[in-house]
Protein backbone atom coordinates (compact mmCIF):
# COMPACT_ATOMS: atom_id res chain seq x y z
CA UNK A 1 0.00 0.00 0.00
CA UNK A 2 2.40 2.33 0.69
CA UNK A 3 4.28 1.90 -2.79
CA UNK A 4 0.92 2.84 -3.99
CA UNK A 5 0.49 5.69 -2.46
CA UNK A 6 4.40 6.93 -3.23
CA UNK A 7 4.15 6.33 -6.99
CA UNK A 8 0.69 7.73 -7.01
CA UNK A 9 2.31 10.68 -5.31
CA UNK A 10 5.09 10.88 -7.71
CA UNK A 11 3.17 10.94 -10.12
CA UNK A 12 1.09 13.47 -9.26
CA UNK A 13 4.34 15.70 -8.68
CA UNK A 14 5.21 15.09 -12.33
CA UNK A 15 1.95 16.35 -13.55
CA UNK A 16 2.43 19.21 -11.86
CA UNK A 17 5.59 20.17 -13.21
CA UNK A 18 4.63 19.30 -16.65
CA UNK A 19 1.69 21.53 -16.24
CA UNK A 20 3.94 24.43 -15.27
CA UNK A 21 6.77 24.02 -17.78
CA UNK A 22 3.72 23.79 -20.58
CA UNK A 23 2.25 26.94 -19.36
CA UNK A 24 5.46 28.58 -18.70
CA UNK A 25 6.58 27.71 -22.74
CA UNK A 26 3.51 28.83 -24.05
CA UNK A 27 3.04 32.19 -22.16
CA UNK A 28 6.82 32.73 -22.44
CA UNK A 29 6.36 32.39 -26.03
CA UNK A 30 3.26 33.63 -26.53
CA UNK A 31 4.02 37.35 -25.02
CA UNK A 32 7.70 37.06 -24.11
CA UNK A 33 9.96 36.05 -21.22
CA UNK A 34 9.85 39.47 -19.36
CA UNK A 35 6.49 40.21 -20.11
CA UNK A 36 5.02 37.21 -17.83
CA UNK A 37 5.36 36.87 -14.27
CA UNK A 38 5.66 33.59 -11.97
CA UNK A 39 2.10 34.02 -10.57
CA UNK A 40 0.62 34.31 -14.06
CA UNK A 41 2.03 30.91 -15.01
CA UNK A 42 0.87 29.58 -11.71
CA UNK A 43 -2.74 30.02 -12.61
CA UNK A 44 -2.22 29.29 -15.54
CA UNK A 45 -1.17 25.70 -14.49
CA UNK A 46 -4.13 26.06 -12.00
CA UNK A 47 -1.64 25.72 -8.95
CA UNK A 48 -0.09 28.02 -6.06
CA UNK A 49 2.62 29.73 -6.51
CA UNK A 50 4.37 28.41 -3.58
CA UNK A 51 3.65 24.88 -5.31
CA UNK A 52 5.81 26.31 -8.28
CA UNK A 53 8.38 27.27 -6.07
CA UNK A 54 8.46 23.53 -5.04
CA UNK A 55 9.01 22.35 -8.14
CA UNK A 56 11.12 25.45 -9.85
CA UNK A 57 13.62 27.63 -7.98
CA UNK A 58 13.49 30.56 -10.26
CA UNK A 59 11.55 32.02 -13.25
CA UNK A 60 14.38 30.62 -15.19
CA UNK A 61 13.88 27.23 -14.34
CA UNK A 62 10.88 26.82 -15.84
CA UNK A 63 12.08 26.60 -19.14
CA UNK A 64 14.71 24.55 -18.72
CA UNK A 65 12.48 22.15 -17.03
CA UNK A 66 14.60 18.53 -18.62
CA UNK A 67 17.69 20.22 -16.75
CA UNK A 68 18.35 17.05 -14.30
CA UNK A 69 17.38 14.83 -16.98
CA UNK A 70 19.82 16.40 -19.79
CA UNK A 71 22.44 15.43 -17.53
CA UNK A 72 21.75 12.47 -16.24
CA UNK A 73 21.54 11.04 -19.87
CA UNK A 74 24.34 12.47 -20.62
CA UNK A 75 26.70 10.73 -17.77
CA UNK A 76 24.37 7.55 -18.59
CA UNK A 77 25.41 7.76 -22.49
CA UNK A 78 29.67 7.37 -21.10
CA UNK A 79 28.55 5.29 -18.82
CA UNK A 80 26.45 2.40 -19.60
CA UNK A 81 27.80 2.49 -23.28
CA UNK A 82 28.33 -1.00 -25.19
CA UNK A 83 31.15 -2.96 -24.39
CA UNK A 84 34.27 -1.76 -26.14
CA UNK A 85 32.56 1.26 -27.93
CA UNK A 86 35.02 4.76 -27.33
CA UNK A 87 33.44 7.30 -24.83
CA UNK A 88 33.28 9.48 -28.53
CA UNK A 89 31.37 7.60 -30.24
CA UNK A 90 29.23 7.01 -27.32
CA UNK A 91 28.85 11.03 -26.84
CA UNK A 92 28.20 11.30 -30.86
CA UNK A 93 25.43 8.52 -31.22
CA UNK A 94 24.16 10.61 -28.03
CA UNK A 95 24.52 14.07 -29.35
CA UNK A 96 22.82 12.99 -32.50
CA UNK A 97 19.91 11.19 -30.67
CA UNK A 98 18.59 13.84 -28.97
CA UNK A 99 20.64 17.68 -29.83
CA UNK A 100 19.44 16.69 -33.41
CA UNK A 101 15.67 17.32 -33.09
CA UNK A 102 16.06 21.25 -32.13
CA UNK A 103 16.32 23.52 -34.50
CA UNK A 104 16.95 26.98 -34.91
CA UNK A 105 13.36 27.90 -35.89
CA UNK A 106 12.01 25.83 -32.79
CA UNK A 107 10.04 28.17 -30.69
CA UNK A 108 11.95 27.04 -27.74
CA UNK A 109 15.16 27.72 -29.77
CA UNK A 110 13.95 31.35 -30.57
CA UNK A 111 12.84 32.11 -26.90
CA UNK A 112 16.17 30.94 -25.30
CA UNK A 113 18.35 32.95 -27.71
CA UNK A 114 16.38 36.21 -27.94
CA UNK A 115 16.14 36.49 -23.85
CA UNK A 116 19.51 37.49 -22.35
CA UNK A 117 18.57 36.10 -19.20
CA UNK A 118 17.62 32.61 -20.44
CA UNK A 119 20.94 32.62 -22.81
CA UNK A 120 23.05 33.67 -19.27
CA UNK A 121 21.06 30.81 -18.01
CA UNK A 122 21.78 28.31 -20.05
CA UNK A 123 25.30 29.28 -20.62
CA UNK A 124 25.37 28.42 -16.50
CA UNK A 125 23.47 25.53 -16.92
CA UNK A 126 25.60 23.63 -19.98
CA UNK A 127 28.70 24.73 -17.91
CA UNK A 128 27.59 22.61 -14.60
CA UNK A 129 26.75 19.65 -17.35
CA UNK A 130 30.39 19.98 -18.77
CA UNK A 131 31.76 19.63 -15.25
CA UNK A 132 29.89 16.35 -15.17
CA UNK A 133 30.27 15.15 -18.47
CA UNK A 134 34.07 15.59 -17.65
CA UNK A 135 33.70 13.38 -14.26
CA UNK A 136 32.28 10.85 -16.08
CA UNK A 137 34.61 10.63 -19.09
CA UNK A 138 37.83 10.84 -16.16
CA UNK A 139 35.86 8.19 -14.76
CA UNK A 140 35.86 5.77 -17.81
CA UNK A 141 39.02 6.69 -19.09
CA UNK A 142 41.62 6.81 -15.79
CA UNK A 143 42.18 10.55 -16.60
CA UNK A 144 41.90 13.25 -14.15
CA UNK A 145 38.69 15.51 -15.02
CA UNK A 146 40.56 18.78 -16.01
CA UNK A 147 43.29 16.99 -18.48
CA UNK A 148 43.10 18.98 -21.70
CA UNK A 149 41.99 15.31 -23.35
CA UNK A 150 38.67 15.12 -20.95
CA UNK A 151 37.76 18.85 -20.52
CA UNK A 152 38.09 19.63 -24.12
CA UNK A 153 35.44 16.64 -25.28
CA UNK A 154 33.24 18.00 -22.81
CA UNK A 155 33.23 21.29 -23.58
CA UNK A 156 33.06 20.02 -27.53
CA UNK A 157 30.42 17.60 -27.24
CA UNK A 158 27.94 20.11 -25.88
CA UNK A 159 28.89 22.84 -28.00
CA UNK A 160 28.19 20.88 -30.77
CA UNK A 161 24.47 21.12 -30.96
CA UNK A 162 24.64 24.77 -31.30
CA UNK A 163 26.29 24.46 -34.39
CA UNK A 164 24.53 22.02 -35.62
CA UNK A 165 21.31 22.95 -35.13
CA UNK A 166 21.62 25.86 -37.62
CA UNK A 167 22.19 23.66 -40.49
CA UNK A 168 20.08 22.24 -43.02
CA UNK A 169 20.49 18.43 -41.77
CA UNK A 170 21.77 18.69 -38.10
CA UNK A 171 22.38 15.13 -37.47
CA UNK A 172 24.60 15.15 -40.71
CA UNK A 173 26.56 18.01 -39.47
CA UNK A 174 26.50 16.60 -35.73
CA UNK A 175 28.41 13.63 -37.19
CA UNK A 176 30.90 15.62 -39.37
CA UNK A 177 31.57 17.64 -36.16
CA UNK A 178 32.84 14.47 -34.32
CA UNK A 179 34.80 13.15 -37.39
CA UNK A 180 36.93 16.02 -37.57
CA UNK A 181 37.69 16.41 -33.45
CA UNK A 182 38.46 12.02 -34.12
CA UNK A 183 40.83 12.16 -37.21
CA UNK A 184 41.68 16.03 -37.13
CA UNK A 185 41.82 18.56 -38.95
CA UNK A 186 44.57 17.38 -41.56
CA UNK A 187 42.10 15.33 -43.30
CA UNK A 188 39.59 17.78 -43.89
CA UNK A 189 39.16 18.69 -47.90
CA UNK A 190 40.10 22.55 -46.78
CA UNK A 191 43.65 21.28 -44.94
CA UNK A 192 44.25 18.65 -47.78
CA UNK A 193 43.61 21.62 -50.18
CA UNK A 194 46.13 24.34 -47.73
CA UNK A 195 48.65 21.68 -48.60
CA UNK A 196 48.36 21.19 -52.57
CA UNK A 197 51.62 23.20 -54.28
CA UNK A 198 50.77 26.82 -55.40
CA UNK A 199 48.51 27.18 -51.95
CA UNK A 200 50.15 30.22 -50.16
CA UNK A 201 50.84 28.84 -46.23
């Protein structure tokens, strides 16, 4: 009975917050970020606003309502890998997965990146998953977590999305991304074409 009554309660949380972060994106969008307070998306979810607060420290937070679950996929992905597959290809099947799908038309796209405060935000946000990410590739590869080898594949693999995203096929360019930080930038066409005779160095 009482595992009854905790998932029901669980799952009742998770409504909750799904109400919020729907009402939150659609007001947000609808009128912009600064234009909409916390109480209005409060009613708008049909809940308190010191429920909000329970599930959302800050305005902020609402949009960025996968936060917890961004990372934990993300340490899951270089962790529980296949046997014998390289953290990098684990991190680019990952990347391509699920930083594919967003483009940079998506209304959630648009919102983030014309509100200073949500870019600032997210900027924070990515940087506390790179710290992570870099625990959990020291972790699978014996390296210490600020080696030059971990912390720059961290900070690459989630930079990457926001390059890709802008292109016509982001899981195309998501892949090209991680081919050229794997075999370098020698065997690009542009290098290979630097180093034909008659190229001026």
């Amino acid at each position: 009975m009482a595992e009854t009554t905790t998932g029901r309660r669980e799952r009742k949380k998770a409504r909750t917050r799904q109400a919020l972060a729907d009402a939150a994106l659609r007001l947000f969008t609808e009128r912009g970020f600064d234009n909409v307070g916390v109480r209005e998306v409060a009613e708008a979810a049909d809940v308190s606003l010191s429920t909000l607060f329970k599930h959302f420290p800050n305005k902020e937070a609402l949009v960025f309502d996968l936060d917890a679950d961004i990372e934990s996929a993300l340490v899951a992905a270089v962790r529980d890998r296949a046997p014998g597959q390289p953290v990098l290809h684990a991190l680019r099947d990952h990347m391509v997965h699920t930083r594919t799908v967003i483009r940079a038309d998506d209304p959630f796209f648009v919102l983030v990146e014309s509100t200073p405060a949500l870019r600032d935000y997210a900027r924070l946000m990515w940087s506390r998953h790179e710290k992570t990410l870099a625990a959990a590739l020291a972790d699978a590869t014996g390296l210490a977590p600020d080696t030059p080898a971990v912390a720059g594949l961290a900070r690459f693999a989630l930079e990457a999305p926001s390059i890709a995203s802008a292109s016509d096929d982001p899981a195309r360019t998501m892949r090209e991304l991680f081919t050229l930080l794997e075999h370098g930038w020698a065997t690009t066409p542009l290098a290979q074409q630097e180093g034909r005779p008659g190229q001026d160095g």
